[in-house]
Protein backbone atom coordinates (compact mmCIF):
# COMPACT_ATOMS: atom_id res chain seq x y z
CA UNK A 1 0.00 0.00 0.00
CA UNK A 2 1.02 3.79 -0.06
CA UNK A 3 2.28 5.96 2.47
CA UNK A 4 4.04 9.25 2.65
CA UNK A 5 7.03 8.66 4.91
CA UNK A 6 10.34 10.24 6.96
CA UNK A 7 13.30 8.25 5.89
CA UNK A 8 15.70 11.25 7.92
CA UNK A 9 14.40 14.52 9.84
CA UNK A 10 14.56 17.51 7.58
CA UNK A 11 12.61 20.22 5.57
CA UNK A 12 9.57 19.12 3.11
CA UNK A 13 11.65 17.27 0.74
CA UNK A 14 12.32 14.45 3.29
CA UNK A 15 8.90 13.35 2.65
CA UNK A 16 8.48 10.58 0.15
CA UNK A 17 5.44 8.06 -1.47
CA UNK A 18 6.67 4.74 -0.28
CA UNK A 19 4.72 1.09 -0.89
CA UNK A 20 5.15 -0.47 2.34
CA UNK A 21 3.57 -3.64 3.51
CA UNK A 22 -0.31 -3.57 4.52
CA UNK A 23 -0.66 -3.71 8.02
CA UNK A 24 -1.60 -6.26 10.37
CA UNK A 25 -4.51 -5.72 13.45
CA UNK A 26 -3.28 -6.75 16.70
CA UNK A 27 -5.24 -7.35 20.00
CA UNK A 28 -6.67 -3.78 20.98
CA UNK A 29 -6.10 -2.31 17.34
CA UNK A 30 -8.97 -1.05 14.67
CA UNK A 31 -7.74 -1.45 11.28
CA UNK A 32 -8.51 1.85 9.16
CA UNK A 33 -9.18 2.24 5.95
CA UNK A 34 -8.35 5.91 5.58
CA UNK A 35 -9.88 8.26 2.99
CA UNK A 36 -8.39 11.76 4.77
CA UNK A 37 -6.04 12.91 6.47
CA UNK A 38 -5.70 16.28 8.18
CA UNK A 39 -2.03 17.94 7.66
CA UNK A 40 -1.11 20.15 11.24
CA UNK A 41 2.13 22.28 12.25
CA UNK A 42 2.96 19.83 14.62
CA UNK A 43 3.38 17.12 11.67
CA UNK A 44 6.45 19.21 10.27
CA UNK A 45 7.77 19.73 13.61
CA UNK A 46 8.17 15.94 13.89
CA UNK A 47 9.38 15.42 10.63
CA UNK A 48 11.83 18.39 10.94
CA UNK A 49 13.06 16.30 14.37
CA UNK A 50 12.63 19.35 16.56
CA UNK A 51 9.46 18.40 18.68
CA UNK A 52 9.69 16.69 21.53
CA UNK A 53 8.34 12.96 20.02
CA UNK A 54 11.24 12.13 17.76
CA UNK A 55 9.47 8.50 16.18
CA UNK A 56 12.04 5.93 14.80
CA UNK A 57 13.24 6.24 11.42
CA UNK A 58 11.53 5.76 9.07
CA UNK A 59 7.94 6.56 9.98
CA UNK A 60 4.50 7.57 8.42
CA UNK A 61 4.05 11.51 8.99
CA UNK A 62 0.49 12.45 10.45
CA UNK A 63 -1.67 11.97 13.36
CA UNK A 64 -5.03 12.93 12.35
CA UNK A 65 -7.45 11.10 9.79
CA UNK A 66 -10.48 9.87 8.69
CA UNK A 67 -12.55 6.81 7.23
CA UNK A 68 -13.94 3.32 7.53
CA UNK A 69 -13.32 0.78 9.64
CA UNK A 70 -12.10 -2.43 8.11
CA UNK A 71 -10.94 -5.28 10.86
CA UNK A 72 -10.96 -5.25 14.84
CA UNK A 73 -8.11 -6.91 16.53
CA UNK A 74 -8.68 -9.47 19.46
CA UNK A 75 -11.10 -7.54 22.42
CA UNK A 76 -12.43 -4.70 20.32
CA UNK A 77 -16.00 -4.99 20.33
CA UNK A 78 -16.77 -0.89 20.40
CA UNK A 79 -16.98 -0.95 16.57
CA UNK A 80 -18.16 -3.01 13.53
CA UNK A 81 -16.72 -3.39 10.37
CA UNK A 82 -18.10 -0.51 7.84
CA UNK A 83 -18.06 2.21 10.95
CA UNK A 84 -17.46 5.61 10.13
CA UNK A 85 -14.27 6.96 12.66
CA UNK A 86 -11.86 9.56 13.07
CA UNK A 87 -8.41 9.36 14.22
CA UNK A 88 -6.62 11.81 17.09
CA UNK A 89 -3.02 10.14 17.27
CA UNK A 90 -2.04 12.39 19.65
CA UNK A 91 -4.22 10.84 22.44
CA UNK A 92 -2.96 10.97 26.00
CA UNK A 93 0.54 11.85 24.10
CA UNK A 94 0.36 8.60 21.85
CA UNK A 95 1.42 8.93 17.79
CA UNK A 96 0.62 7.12 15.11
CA UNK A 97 1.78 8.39 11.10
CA UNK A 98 -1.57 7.91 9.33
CA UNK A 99 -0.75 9.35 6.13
CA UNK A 100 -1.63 5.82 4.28
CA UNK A 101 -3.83 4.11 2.60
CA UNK A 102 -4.53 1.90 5.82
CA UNK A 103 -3.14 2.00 9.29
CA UNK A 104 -3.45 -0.02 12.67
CA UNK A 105 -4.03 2.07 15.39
CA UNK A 106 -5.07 1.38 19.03
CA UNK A 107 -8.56 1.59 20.56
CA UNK A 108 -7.79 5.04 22.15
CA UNK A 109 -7.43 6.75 19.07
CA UNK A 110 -10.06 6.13 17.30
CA UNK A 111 -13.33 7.88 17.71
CA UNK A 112 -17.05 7.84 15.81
CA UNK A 113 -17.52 10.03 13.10
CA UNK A 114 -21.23 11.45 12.87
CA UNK A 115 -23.10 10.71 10.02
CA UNK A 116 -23.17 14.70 9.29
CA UNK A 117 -19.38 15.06 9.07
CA UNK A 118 -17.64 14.40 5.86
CA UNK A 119 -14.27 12.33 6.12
CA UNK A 120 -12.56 15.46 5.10
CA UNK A 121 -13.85 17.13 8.35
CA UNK A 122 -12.72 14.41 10.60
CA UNK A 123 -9.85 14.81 9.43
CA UNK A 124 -9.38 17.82 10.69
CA UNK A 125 -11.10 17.17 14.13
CA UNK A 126 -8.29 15.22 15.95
CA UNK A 127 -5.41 17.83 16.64
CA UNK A 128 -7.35 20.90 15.94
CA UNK A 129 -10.32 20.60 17.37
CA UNK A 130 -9.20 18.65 20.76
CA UNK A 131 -6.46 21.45 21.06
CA UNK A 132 -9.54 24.43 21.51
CA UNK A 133 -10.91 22.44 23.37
CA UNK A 134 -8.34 22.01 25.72
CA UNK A 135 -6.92 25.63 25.75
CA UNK A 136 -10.54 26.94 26.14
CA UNK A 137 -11.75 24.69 28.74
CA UNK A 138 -9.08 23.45 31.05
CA UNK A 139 -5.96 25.61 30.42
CA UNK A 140 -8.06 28.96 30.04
CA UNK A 141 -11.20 27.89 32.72
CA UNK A 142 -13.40 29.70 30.19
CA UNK A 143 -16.73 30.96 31.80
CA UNK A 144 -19.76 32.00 29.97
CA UNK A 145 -20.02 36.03 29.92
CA UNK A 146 -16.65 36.48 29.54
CA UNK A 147 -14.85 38.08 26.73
CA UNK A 148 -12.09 36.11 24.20
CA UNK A 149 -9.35 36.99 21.85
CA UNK A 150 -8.42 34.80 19.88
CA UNK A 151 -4.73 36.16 18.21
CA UNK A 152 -5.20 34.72 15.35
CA UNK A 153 -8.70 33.08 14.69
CA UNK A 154 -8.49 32.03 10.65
CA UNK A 155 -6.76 28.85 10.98
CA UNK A 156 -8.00 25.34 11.91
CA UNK A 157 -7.41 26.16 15.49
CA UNK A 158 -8.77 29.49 15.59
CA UNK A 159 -12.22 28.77 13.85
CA UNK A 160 -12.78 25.59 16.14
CA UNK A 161 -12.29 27.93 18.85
CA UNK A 162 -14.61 30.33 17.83
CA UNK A 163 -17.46 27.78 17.64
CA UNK A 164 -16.65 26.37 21.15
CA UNK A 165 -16.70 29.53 22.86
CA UNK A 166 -19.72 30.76 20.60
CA UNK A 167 -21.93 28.19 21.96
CA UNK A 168 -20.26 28.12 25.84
CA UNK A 169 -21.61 32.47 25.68
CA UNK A 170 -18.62 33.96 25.37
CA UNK A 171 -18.20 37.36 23.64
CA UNK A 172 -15.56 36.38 20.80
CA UNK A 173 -13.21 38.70 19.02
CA UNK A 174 -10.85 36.96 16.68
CA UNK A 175 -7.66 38.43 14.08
CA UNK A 176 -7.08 37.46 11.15
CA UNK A 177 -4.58 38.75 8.53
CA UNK A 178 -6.70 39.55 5.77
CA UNK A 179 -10.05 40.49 4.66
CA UNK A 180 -10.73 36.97 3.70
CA UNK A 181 -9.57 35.98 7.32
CA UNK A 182 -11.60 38.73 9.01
CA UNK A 183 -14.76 37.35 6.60
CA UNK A 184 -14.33 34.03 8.01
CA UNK A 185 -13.74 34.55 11.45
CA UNK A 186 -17.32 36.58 11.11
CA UNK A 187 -18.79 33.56 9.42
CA UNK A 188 -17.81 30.84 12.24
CA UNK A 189 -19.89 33.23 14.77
CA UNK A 190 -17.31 35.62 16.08
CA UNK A 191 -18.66 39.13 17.11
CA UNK A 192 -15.76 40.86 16.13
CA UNK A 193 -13.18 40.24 13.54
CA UNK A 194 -9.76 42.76 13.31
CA UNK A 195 -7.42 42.51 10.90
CA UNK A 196 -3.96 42.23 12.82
CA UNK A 197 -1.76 43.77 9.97
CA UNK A 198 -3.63 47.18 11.19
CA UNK A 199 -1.72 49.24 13.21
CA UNK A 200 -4.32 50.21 15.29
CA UNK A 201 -6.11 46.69 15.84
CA UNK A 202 -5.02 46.69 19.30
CA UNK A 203 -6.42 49.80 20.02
CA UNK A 204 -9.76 48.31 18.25
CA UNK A 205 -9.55 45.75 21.06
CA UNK A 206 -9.48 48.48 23.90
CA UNK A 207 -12.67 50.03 22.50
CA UNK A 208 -14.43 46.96 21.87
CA UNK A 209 -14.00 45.90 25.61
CA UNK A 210 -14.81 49.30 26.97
CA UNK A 211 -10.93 50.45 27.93
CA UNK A 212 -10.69 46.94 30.17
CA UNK A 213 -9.58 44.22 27.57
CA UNK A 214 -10.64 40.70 27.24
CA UNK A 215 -10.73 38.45 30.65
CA UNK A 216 -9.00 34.92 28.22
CA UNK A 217 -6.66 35.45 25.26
CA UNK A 218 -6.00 32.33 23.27
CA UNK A 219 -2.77 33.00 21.37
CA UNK A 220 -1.18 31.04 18.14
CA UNK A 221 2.05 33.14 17.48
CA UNK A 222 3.12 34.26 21.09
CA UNK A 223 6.84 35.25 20.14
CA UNK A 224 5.44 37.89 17.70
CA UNK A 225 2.60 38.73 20.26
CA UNK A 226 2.89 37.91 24.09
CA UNK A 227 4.10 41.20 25.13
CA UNK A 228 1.14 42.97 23.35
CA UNK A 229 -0.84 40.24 25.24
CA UNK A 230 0.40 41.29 28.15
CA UNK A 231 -1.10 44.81 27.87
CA UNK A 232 -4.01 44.38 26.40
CA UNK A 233 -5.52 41.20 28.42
CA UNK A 234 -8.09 42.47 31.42
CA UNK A 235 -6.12 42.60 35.22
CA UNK A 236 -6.75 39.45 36.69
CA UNK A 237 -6.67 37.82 33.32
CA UNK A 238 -5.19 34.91 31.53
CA UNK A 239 -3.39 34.10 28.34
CA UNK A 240 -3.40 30.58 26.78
CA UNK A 241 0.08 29.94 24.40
CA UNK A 242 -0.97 27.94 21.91
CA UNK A 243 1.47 28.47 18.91
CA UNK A 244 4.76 29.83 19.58
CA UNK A 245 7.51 30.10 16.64
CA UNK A 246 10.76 31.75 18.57
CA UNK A 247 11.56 33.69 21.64
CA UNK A 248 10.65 36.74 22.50
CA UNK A 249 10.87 39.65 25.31
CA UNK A 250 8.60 40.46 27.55
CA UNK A 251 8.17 42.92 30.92
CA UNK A 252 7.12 39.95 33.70
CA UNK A 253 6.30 43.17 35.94
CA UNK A 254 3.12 44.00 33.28
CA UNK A 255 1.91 40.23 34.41
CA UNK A 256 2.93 41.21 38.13
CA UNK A 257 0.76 44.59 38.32
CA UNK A 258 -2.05 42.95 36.57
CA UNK A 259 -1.95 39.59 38.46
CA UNK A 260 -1.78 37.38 35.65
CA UNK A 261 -1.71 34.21 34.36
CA UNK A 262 0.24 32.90 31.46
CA UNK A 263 0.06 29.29 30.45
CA UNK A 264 1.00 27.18 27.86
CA UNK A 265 -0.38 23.79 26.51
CA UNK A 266 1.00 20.58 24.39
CA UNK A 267 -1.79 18.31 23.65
CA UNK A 268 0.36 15.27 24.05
CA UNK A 269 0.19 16.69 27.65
CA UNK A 270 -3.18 16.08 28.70
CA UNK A 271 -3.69 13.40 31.11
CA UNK A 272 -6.08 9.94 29.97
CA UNK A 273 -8.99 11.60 32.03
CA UNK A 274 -8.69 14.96 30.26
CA UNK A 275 -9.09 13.44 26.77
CA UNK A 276 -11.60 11.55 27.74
CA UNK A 277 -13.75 14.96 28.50
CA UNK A 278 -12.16 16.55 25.63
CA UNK A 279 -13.72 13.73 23.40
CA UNK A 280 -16.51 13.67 25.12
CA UNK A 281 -17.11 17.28 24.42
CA UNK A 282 -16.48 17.05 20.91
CA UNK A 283 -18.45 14.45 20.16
CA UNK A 284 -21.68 16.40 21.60
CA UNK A 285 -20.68 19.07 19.79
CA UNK A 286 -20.24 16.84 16.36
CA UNK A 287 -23.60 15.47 16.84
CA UNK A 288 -25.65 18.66 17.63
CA UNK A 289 -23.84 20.35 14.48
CA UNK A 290 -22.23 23.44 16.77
CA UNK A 291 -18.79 22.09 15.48
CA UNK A 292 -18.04 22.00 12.03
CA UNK A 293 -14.62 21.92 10.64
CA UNK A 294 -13.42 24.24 7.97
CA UNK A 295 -11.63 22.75 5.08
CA UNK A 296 -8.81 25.25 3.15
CA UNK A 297 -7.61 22.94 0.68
CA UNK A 298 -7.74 19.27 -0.40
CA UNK A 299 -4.52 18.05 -1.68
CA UNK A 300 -3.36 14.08 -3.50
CA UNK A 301 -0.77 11.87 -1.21
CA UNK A 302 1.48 12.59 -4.12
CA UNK A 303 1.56 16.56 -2.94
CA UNK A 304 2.10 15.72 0.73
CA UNK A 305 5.43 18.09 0.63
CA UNK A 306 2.89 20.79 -0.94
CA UNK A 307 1.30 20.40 2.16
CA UNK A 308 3.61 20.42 4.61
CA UNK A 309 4.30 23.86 3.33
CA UNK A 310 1.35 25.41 3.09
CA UNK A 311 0.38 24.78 6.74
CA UNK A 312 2.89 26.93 7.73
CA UNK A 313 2.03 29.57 5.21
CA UNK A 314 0.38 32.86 7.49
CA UNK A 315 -3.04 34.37 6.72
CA UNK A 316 -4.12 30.48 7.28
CA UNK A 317 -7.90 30.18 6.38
CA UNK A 318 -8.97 26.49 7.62
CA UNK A 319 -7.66 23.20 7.44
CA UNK A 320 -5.48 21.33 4.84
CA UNK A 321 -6.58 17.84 4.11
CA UNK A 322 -4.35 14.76 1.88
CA UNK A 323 -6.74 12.30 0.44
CA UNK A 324 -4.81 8.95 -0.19
């Protein structure tokens, strides 16, 4: 069968269309027939060798994916053959390359995939969608009422949060860096949408909050933005690091006078019992049609490098998907 794999840790071009042998279910494994697979940062960050899970070489890039159950190992008995599932390899800190025509994977990363969600959407569920969850819910303690920033809402991240904190009752603001962005961040349900290549969007922030800024900011690019975080967020307020590209600078005493709290998130972090809520959430969520993924771009397995760029590319506007 096909697979895009990392023979060595490098840029893009590392990435290569290999036939490798079909796999084989063991006890506690669903055997996947995959027709998506969603295409995150974090996947070049492993194939670059600079994250912290370094898999052995080679290895099948991706964690996230989509399609149709086709064999249960030994003690399975939560699915049948012909269900409709999603993937999230990054379960409790487990991964598991995906990007193939078929892949093994254990019980715990597989999930049910609602009738009302295409493959391509599930696809982009597992990394995305569990990481909002998690920043909104357990690392930034959202409460209904409350006001949220999202610094930088376009991307697959940024919409998914916009739809969770829609329907919790927050009062959403999200960037973007373009009028496309700022369109779709209005279209997921945000209230307000600024375009951070203004140089006044900040100040747009102030006034939209009435001079006290937003109780949560959710940030995707904190070494470009943390110490603007830092004096726009509300005192007594908290920022969730979600993306960070580099270091950067900041004045701890803005945090000290405001009584602050900064925190950051991996999702391979969260504990068993957390994911469990997390997929608990989304699946009520998935079912009631509050979540719906946005898909950027569907791309062949043969333009997996394509891909790998183009989820870093900025001005992001939803999720890029590899069909095998």
């Amino acid at each position: 069968m096909r697979a895009i794999r990392v023979h060595k840790f490098g840029g893009p071009e590392e990435l290569t269309l290999d036939d490798i042998p079909e796999p084989v279910v063991g006890p506690g494994e669903v055997l996947v027939d995959v027709r998506a697979v969603g295409v995150n940062p974090v996947d070049t960050y492993i194939r670059s060798g600079i994250h912290a899970i370094r898999p052995e070489l080679p290895f099948v890039t991706a964690s996230d994916a989509a399609g149709v159950v086709a064999a249960l190992g030994n003690g399975v008995t939560e699915y049948t053959i012909g269900d409709r599932v999603y993937l999230a390899g990054f379960a409790g800190g487990y991964f598991k390359g995906v990007m193939a025509e078929r892949v093994a994977v254990p019980l715990s990363a597989v999930q049910p995939l609602p009738d009302n969600i295409s493959f391509a959407a599930g696809a982009a569920l597992g990394v995305p969608y569990a990481t909002a969850y998690y920043a909104l819910e357990m690392r930034g303690k959202a409460k209904p009422g409350q006001t949220l920033f999202i610094h930088g809402a376009s991307g697959s991240v940024g919409t998914a949060l916009i739809q969770m904190a829609r329907a919790r009752g927050l009062t959403v603001i999200g960037s973007a860096g373009s009028d496309a962005g700022c369109k779709l961040v209005l279209e997921q349900g945000a209230h307000h949408a600024l375009n951070h290549h203004d140089d006044d969007y900040m100040d747009d922030l102030s006034r939209l909050t009435g001079g006290q800024g937003p109780e949560l900011i959710i940030e995707m690019l904190a070494n470009v933005n943390l110490a603007t975080d830092l004096d726009a967020v509300a005192k007594y307020g908290r920022i969730v690091i979600v993306g960070n590209r580099g270091e950067v600078t900041i004045n701890a005493r803005v945090a000290m006078m405001k009584d602050l709290d900064i925190v950051g998130l991996a999702l391979n972090n969260a504990t068993p019992d957390e994911m469990s809520q997390i997929e608990a959430g989304l699946q009520a969520g998935l079912s009631s049609g509050i979540l719906q993924p946005v898909i950027r771009e569907e791309l062949k397995m043969e333009e997996a490098r394509a891909a790998h760029e183009k989820v870093l590319e900025p001005g992001a506007l939803g999720k890029i998907i590899v069909t095998p």
